[in-house]
C-alpha atoms as a PDB file:
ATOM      1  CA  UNK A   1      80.331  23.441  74.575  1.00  0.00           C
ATOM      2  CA  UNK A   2      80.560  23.338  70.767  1.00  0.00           C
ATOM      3  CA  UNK A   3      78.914  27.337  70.505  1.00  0.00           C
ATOM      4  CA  UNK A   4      81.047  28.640  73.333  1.00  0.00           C
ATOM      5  CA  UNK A   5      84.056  27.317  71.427  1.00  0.00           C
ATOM      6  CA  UNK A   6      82.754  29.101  68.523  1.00  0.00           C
ATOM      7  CA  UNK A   7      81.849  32.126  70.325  1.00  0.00           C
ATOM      8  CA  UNK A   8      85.356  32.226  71.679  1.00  0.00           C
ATOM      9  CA  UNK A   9      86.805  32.151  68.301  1.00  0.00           C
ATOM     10  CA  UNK A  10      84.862  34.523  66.750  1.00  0.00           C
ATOM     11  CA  UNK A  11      85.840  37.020  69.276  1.00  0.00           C
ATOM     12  CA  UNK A  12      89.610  36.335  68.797  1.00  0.00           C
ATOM     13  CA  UNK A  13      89.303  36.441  65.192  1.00  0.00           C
ATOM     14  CA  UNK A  14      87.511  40.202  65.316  1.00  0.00           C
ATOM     15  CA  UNK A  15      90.506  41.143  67.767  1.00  0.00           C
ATOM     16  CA  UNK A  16      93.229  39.819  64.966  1.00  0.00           C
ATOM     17  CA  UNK A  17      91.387  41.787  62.417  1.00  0.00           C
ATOM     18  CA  UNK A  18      90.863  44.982  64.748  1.00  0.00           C
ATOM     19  CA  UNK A  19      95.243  44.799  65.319  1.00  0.00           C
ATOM     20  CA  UNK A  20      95.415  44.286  61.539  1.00  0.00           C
ATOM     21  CA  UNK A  21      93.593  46.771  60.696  1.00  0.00           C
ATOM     22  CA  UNK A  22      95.712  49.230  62.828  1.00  0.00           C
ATOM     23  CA  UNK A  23      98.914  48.194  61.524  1.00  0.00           C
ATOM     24  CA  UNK A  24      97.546  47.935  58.214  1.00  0.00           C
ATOM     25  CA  UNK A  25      96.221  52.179  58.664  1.00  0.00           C
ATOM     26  CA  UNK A  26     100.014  53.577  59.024  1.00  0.00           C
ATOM     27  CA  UNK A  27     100.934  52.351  55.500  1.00  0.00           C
ATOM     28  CA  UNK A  28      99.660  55.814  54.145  1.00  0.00           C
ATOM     29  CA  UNK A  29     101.156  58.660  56.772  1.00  0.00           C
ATOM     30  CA  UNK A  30     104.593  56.097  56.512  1.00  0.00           C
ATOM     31  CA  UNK A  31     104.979  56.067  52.886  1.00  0.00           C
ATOM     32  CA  UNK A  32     104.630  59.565  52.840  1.00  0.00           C
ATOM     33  CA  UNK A  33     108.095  59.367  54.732  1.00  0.00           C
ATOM     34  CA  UNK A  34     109.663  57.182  51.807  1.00  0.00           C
ATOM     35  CA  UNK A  35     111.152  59.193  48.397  1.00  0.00           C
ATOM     36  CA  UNK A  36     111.440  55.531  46.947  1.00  0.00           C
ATOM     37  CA  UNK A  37     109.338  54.730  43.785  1.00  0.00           C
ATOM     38  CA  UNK A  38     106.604  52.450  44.800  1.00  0.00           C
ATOM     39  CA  UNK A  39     107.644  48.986  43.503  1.00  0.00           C
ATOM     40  CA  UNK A  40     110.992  49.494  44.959  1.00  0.00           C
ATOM     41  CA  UNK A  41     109.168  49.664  48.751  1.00  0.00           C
ATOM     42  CA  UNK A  42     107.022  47.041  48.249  1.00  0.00           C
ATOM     43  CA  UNK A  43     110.511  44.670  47.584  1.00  0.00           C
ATOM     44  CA  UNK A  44     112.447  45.966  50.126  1.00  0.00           C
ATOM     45  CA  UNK A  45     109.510  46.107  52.689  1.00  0.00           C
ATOM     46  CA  UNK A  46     108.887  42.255  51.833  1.00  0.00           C
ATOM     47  CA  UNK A  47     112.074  41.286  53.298  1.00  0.00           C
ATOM     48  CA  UNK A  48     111.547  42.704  56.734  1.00  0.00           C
ATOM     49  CA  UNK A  49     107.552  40.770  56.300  1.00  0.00           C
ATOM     50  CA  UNK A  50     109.039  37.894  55.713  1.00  0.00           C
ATOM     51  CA  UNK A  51     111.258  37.947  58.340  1.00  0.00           C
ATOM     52  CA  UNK A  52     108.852  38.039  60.859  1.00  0.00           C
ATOM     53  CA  UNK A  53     105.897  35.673  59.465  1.00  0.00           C
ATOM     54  CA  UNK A  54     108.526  33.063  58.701  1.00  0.00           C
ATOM     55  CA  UNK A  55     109.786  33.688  62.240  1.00  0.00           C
ATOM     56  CA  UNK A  56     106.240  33.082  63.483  1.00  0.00           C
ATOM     57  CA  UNK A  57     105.833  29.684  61.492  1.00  0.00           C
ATOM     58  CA  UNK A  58     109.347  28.011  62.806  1.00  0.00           C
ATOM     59  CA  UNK A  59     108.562  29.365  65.977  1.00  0.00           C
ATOM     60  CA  UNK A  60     105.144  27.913  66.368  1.00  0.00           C
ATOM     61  CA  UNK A  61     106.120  24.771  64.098  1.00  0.00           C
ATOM     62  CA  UNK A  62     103.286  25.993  61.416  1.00  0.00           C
ATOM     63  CA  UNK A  63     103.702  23.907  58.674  1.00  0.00           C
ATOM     64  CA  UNK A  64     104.176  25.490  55.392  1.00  0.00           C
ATOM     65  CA  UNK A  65     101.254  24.631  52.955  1.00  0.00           C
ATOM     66  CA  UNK A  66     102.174  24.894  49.405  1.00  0.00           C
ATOM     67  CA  UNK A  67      98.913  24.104  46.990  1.00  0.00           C
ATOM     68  CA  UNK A  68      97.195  25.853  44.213  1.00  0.00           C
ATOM     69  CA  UNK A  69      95.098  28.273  46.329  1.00  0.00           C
ATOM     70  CA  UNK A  70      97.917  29.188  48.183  1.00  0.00           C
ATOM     71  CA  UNK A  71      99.953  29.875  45.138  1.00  0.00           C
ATOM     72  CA  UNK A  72      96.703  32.178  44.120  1.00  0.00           C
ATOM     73  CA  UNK A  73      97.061  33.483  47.343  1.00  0.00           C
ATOM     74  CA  UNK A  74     100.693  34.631  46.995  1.00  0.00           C
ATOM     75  CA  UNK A  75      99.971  36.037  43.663  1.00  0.00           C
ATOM     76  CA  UNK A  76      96.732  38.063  45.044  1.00  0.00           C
ATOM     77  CA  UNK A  77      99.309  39.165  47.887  1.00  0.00           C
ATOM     78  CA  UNK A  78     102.225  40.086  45.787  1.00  0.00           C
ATOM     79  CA  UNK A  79     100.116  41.993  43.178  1.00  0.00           C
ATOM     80  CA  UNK A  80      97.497  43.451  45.729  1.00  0.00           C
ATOM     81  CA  UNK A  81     100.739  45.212  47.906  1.00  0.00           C
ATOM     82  CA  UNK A  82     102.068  46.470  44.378  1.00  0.00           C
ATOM     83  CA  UNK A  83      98.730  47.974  43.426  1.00  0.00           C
ATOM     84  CA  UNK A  84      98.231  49.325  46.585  1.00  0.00           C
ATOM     85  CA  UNK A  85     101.374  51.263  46.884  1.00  0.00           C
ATOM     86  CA  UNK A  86     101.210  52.497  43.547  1.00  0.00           C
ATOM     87  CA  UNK A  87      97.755  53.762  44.061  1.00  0.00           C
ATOM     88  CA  UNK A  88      99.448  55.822  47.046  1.00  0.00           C
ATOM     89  CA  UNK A  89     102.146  57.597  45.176  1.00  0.00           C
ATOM     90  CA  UNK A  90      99.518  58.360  41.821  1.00  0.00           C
ATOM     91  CA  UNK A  91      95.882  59.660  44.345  1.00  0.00           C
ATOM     92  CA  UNK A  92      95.737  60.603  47.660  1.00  0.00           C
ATOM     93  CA  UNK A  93      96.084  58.027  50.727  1.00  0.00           C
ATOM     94  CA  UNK A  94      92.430  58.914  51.604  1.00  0.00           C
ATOM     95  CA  UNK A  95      91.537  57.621  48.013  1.00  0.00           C
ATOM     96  CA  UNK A  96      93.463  54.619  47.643  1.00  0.00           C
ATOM     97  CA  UNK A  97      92.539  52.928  50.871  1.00  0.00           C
ATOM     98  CA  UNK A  98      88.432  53.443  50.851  1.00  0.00           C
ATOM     99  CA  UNK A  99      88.949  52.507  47.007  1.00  0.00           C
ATOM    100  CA  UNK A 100      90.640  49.463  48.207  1.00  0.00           C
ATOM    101  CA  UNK A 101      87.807  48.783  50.680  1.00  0.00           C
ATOM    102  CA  UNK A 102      85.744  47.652  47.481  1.00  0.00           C
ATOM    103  CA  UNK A 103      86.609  44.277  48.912  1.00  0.00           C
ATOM    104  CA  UNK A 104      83.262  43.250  50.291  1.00  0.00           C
ATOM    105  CA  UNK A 105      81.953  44.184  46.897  1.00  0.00           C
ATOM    106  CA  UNK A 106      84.514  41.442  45.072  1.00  0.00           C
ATOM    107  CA  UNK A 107      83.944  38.761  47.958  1.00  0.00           C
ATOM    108  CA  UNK A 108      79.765  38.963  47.701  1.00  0.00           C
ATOM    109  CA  UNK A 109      80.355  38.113  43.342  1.00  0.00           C
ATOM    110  CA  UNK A 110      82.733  35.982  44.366  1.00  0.00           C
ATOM    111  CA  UNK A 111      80.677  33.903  46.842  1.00  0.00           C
ATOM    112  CA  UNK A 112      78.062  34.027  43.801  1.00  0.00           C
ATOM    113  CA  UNK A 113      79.904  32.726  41.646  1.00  0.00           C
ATOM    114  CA  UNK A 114      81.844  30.024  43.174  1.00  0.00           C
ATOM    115  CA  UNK A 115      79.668  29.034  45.872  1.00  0.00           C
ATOM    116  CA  UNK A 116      76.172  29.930  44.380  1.00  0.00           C
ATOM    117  CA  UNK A 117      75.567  31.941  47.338  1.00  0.00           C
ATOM    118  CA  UNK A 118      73.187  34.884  46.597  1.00  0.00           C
ATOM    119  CA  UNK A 119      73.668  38.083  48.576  1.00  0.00           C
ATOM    120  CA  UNK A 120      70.769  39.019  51.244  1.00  0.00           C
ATOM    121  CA  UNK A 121      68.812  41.858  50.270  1.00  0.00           C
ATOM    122  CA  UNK A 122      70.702  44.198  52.776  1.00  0.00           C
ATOM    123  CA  UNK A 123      74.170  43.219  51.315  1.00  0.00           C
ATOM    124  CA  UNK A 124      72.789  44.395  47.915  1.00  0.00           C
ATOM    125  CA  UNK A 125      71.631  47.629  49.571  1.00  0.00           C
ATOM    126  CA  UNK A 126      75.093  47.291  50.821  1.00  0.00           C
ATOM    127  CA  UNK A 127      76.377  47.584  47.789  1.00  0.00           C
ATOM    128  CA  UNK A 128      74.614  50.324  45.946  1.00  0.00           C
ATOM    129  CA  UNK A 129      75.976  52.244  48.757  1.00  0.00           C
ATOM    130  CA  UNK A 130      79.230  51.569  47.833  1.00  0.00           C
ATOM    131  CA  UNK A 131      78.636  52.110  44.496  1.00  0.00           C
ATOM    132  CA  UNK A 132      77.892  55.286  45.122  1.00  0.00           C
ATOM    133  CA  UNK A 133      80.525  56.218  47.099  1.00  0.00           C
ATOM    134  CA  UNK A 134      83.147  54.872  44.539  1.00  0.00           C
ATOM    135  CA  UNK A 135      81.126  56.964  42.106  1.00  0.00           C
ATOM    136  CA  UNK A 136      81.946  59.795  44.264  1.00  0.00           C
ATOM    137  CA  UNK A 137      85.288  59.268  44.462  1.00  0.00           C
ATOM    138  CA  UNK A 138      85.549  59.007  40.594  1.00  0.00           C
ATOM    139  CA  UNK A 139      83.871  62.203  40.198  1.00  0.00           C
ATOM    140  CA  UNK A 140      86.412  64.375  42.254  1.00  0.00           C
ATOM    141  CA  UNK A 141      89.601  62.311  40.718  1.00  0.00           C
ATOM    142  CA  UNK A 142      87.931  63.339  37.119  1.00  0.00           C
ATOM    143  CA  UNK A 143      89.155  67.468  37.784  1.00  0.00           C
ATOM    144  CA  UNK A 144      92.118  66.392  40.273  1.00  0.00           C
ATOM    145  CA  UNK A 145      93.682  64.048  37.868  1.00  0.00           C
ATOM    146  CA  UNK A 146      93.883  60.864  40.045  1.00  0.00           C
ATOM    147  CA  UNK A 147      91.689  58.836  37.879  1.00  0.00           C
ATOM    148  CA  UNK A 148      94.676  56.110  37.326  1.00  0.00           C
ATOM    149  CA  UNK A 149      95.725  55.851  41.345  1.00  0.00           C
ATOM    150  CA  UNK A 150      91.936  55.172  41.696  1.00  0.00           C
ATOM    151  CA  UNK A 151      91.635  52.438  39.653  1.00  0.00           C
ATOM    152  CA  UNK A 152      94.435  50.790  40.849  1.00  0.00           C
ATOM    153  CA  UNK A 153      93.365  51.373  44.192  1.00  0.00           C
ATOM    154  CA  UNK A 154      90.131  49.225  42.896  1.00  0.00           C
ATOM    155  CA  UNK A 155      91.876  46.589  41.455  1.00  0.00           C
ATOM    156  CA  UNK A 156      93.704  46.395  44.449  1.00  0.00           C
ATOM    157  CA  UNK A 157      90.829  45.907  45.988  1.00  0.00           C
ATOM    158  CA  UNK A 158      90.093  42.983  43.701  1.00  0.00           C
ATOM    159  CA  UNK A 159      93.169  41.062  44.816  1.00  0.00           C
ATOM    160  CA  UNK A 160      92.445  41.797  48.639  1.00  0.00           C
ATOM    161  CA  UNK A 161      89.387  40.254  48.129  1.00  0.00           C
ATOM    162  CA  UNK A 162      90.367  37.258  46.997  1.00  0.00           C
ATOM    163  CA  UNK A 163      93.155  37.315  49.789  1.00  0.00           C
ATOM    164  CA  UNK A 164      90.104  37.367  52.678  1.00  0.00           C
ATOM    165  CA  UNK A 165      88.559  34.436  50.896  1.00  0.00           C
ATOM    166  CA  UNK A 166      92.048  32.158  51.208  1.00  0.00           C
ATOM    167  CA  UNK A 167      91.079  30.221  54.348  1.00  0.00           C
ATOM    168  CA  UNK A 168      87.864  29.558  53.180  1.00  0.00           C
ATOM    169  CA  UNK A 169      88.542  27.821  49.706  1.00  0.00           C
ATOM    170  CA  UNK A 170      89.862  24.187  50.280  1.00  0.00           C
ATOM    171  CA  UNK A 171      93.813  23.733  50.801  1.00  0.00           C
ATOM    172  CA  UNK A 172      93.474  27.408  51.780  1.00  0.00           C
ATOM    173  CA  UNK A 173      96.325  29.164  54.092  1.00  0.00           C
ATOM    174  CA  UNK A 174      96.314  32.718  54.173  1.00  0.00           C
ATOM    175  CA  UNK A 175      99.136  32.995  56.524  1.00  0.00           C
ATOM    176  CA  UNK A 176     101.338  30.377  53.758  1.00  0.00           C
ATOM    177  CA  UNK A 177     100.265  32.330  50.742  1.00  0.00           C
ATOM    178  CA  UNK A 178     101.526  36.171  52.212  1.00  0.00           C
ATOM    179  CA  UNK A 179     104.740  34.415  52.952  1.00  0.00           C
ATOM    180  CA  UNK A 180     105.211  33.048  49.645  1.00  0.00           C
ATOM    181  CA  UNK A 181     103.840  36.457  48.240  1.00  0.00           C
ATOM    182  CA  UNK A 182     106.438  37.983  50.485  1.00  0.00           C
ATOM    183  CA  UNK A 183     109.116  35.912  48.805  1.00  0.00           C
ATOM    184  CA  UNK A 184     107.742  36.255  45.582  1.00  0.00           C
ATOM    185  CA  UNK A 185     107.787  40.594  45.659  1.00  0.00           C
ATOM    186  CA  UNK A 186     110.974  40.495  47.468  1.00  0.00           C
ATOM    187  CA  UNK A 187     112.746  38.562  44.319  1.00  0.00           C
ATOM    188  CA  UNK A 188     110.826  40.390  41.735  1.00  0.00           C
ATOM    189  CA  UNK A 189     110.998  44.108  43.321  1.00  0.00           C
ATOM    190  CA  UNK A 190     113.737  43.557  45.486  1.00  0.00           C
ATOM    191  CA  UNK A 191     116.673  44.754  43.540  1.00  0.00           C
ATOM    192  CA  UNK A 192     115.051  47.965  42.123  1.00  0.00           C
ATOM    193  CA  UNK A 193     115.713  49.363  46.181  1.00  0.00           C
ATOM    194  CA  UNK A 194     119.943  48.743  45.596  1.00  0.00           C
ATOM    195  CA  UNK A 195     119.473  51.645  43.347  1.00  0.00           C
ATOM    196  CA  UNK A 196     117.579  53.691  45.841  1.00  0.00           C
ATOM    197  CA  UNK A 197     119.599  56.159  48.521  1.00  0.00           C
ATOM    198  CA  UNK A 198     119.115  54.168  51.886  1.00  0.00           C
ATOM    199  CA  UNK A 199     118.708  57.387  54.263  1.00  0.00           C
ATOM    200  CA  UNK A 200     117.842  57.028  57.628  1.00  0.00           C
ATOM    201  CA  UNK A 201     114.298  58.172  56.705  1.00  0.00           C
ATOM    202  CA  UNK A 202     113.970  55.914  53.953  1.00  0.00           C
ATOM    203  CA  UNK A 203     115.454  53.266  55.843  1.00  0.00           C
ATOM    204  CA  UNK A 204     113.676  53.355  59.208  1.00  0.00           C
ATOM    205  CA  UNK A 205     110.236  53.775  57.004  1.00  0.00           C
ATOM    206  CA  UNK A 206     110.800  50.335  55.283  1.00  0.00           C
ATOM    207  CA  UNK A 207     111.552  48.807  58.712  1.00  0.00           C
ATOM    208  CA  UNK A 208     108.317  49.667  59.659  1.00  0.00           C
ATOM    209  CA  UNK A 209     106.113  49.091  56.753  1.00  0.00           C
ATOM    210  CA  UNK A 210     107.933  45.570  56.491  1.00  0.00           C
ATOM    211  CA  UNK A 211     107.905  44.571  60.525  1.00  0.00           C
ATOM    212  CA  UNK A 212     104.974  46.050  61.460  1.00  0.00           C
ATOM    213  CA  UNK A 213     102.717  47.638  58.394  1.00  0.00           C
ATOM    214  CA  UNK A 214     102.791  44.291  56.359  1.00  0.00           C
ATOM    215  CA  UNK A 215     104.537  42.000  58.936  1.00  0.00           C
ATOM    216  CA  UNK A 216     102.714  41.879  61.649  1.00  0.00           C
ATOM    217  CA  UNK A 217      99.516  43.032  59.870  1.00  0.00           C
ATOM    218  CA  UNK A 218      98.714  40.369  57.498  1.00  0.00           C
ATOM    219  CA  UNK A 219     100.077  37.639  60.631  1.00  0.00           C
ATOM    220  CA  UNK A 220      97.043  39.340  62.650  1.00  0.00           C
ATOM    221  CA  UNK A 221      95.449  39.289  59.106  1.00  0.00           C
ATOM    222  CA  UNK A 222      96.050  35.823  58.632  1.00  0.00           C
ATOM    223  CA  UNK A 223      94.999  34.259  61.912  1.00  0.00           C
ATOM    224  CA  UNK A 224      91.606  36.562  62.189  1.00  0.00           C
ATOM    225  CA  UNK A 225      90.674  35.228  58.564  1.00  0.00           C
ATOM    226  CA  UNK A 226      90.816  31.527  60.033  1.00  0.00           C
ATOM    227  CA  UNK A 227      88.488  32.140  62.596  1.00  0.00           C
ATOM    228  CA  UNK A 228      85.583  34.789  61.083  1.00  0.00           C
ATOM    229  CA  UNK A 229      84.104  34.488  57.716  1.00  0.00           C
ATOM    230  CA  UNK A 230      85.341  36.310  55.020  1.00  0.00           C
ATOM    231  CA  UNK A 231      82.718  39.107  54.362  1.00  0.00           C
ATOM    232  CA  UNK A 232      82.817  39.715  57.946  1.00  0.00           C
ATOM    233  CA  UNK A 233      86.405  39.561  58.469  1.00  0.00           C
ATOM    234  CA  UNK A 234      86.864  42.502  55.421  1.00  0.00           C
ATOM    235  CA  UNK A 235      83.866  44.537  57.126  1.00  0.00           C
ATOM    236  CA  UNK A 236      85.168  44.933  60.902  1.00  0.00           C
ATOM    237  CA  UNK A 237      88.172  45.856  58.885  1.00  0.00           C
ATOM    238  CA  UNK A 238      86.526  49.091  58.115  1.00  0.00           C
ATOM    239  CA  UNK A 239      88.737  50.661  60.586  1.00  0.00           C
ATOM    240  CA  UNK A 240      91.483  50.838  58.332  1.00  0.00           C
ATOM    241  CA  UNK A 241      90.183  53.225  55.838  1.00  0.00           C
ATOM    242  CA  UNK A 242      88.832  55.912  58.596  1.00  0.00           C
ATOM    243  CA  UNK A 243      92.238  55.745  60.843  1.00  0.00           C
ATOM    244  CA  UNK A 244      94.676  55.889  57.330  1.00  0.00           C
ATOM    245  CA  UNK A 245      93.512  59.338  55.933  1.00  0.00           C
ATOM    246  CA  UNK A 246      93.363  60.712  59.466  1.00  0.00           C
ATOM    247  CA  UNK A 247      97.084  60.294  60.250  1.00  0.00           C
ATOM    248  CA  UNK A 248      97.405  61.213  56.623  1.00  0.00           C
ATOM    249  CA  UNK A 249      95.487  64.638  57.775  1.00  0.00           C
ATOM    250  CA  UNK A 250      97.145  64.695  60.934  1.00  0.00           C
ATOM    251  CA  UNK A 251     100.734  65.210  59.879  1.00  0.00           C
ATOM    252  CA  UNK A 252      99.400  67.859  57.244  1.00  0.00           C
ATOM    253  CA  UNK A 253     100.484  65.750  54.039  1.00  0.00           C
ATOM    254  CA  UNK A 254      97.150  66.010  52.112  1.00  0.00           C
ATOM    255  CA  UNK A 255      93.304  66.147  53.045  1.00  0.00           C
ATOM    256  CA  UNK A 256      89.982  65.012  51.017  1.00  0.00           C
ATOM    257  CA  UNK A 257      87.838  66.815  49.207  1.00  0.00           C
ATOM    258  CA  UNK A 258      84.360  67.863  50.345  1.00  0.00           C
ATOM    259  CA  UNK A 259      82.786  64.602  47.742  1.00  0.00           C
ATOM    260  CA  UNK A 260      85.615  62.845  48.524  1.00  0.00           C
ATOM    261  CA  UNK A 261      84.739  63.101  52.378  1.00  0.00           C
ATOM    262  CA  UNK A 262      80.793  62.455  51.258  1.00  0.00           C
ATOM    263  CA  UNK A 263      81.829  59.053  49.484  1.00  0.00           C
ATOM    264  CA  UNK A 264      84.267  57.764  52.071  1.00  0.00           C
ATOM    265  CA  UNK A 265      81.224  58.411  54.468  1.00  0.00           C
ATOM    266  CA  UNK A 266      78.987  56.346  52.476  1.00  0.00           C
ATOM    267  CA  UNK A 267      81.658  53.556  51.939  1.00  0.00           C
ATOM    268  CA  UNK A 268      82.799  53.342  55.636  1.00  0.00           C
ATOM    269  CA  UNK A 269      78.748  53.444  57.000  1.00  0.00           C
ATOM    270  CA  UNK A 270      77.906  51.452  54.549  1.00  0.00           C
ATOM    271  CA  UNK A 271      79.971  48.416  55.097  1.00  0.00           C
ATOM    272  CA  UNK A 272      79.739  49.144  59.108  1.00  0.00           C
ATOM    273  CA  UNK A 273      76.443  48.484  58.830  1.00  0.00           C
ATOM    274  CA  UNK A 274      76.496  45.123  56.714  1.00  0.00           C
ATOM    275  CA  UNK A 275      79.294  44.371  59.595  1.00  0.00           C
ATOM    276  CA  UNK A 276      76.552  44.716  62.738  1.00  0.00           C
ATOM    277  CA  UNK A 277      75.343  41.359  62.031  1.00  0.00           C
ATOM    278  CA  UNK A 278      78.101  39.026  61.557  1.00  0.00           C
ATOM    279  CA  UNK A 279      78.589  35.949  59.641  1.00  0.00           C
ATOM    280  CA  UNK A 280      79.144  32.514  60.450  1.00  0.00           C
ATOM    281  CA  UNK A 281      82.974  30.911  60.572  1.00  0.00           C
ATOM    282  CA  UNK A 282      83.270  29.125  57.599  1.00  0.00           C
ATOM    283  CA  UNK A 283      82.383  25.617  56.594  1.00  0.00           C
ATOM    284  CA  UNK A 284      85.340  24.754  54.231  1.00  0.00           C
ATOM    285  CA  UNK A 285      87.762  22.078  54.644  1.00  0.00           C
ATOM    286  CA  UNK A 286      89.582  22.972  57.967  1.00  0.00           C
ATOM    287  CA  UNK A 287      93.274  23.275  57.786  1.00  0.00           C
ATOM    288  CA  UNK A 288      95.236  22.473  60.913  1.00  0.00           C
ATOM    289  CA  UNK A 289      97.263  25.253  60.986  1.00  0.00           C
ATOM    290  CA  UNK A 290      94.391  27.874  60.285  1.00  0.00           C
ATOM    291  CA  UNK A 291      91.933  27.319  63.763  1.00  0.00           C
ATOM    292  CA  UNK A 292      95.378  26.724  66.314  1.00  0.00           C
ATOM    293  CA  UNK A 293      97.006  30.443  65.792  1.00  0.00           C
END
């Protein structure tokens, strides 16, 4: 009974990461929409997120967890939105989301170094791969001029990382920390979009990266998280990074370079790979509100 329960909730928690991930991959063509500098969107977009993951928690009566790894939570949230939309305005979209996708990369040192878990030698291999792709990336920003957007994009990445790895650390509450980083961008950025022209554009673009792009997103992104490891949980997220810069290309805003397109290739098949096996849920502390989404 006990592995069919398990089963069950590994299944939900790859669905929650497959809506994420959808929601997550219009942040790129929709901030194309948006003349506002970056910082400005990421305030103004955190008041429409927080509106609807603190209307999730009273309606479902999730308590609020307030700790130390949730405040490292928010923080990893607030700066990891800031990085990322920066990274958008200074390289293309196609860049800053597989450069995000570093992720895995972050979470395997970081499971070495806090949990003394050593990475499998296919997880290494794993890695070179990405390696190389970044390398790839780093080589075409070097004549385009996109060498800052790309390592934002990375340190970005950084932040997501530690962001996946929320439910698993003890006291963790990924959906508590992204509503506290909510709070925490909307107070800091917030009043740099009263200077900006609210046109309907502008307007109906924050709307949606707010409700839907980071709202609903990181409430999928929250629940799937508490369910699927962390490694696992960034890897099936690989969907993101191939359906951004294809909207992107779609709409005719911008389109990657021939190495670009050979290192997102080698990112994206790279981490699919690692993803065909999946890992465990995790064995931290359980938090009631993480496993009863």
């Amino acid at each position: 009974m006990t592995q069919i329960k398990t089963s069950s909730q590994q299944k939900k928690g790859i669905i929650y990461m497959l809506l994420a991930s959808v929601f997550f991959a219009t942040g790129g063509l929709v901030l194309k929409f948006c003349p506002w500098p970056a910082l400005a969107i990421n305030g103004a977009r955190s008041f429409f997120g927080a509106l609807v993951i603190g209307g999730f928690m009273i309606f479902t009566h999730r308590q609020l967890v307030l700790n130390w790894t949730t405040f490292l939570g928010a923080i990893s949230y607030a700066a990891m939105t800031s990085l990322f939309v920066l990274a958008n305005q200074m390289t293309t979209a196609g860049n800053a989301i597989v450069l995000q996708f570093s992720c895995p990369v972050w979470i395997v040192l970081f499971n070495l170094i806090l949990f003394h878990k050593k990475p499998s030698h296919k997880e290494l291999w794993v890695l070179f791969f990405v390696f190389t792709g970044i390398l790839c990336f780093f080589l075409d920003s070097l004549s385009a001029g996109h060498m800052m957007g790309d390592l934002l994009a990375i340190l970005s990445g950084f932040f997501y990382a530690i962001l996946f790895m929320i439910n698993s650390l003890k006291g963790g509450d990924a959906l508590s920390s992204v509503l506290v980083g909510q709070l925490i961008s909307l107070i800091c950025l917030g009043p740099l979009a009263l200077r900006c022209q609210w046109t309907m554009p502008a307007t109906l673009s924050i709307i949606w990266l707010g409700a839907f792009q980071v709202g609903a997103a990181y409430l999928f992104f929250s629940l799937g998280t508490g369910l699927i490891a962390p490694l696992q949980a960034s890897l099936i997220s690989t969907v993101e990074p191939i359906l951004n810069p294809t909207l992107v290309a779609l709409f005719g805003y911008e389109k990657l370079s021939g190495l670009s397109l050979l290192g997102a290739a080698i990112v994206i098949l790279a981490v699919f790979w690692n993803s065909l096996t999946g890992g465990p849920i995790p064995k931290a502390k359980t938090n009631p509100n993480q496993l009863n989404p």
